[in-house]
Protein backbone atom coordinates (compact mmCIF):
# COMPACT_ATOMS: atom_id res chain seq x y z
CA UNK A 1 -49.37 1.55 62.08
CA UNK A 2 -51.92 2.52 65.23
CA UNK A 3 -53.19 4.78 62.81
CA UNK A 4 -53.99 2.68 59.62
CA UNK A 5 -55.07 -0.10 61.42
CA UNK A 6 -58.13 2.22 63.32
CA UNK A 7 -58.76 3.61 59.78
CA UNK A 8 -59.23 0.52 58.66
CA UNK A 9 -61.65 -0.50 61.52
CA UNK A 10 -63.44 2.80 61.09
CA UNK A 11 -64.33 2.63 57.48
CA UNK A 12 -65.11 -0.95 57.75
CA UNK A 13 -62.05 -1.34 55.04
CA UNK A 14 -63.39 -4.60 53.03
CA UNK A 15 -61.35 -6.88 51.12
CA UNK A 16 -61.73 -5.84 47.62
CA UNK A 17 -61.45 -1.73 48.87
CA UNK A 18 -58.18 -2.92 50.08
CA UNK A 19 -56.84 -4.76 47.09
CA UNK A 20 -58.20 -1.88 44.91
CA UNK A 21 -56.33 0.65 46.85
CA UNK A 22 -53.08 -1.18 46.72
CA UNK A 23 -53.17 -1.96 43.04
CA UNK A 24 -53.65 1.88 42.60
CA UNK A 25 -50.39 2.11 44.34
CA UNK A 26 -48.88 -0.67 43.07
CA UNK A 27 -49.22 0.95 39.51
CA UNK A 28 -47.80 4.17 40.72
CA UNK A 29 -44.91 2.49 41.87
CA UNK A 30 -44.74 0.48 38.02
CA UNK A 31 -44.79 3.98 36.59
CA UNK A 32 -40.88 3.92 38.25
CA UNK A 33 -40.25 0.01 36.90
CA UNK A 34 -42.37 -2.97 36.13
CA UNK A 35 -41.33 -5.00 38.92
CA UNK A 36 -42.36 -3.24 41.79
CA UNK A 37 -44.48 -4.66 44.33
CA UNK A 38 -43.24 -3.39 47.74
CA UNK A 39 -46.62 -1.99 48.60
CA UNK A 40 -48.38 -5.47 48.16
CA UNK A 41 -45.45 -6.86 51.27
CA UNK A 42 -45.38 -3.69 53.40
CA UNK A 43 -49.20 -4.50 53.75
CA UNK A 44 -48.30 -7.03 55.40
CA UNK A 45 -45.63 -6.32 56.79
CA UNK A 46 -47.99 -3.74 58.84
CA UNK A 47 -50.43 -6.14 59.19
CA UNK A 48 -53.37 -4.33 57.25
CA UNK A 49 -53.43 -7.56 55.04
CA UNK A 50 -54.39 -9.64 58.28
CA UNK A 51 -56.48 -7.01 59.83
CA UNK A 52 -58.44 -6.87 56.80
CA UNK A 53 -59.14 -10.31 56.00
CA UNK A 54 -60.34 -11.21 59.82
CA UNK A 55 -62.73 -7.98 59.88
CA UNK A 56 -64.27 -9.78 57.23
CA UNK A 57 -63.76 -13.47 57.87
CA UNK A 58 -64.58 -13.12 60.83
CA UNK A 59 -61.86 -15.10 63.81
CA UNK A 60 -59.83 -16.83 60.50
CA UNK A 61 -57.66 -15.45 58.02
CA UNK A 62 -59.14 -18.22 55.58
CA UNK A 63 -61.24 -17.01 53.10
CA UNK A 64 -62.98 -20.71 52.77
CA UNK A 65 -63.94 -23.15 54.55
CA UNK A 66 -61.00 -25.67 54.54
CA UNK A 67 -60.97 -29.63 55.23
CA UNK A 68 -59.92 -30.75 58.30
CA UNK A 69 -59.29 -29.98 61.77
CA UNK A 70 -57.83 -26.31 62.57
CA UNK A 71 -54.92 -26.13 63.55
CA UNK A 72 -53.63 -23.94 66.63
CA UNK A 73 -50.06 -22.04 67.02
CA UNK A 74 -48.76 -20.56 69.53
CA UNK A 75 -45.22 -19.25 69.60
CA UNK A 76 -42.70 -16.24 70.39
CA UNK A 77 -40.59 -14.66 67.66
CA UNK A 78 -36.59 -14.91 67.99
């Protein structure tokens, strides 16, 4: 994971390079049977999905400005 995430950084991986890329493989993985998608939730499942969309959102996962205050979590997992 180390790894992809400093490619990612390194390249500057943006947004739409990352969705192309994972369609690509998503359509390899169709070539087996339509209904795979388990590239799409190992993305994030690594965390290259996140990674990705705060290089180029900046501090915020949200694509858009969004009404209202922000909201602030902070928690442990189980």
């Amino acid at each position: 994971m180390r790894d992809l995430h400093d490619f990612a950084r390194e390249v500057r991986l943006t947004e739409e390079e990352c969705d192309t890329a994972l369609g690509i493989v998503t359509r390899l993985g169709r070539l087996t049977t339509p209904s795979h998608n388990e590239v799409r939730l190992m993305a994030g499942s690594l965390s290259l999905s996140t990674l990705v969309a705060l290089m180029n959102n900046g501090e915020s996962i949200v694509r858009s400005p969004t009404e209202g205050p922000p909201l602030f979590f902070t928690g442990r997992p189980l």
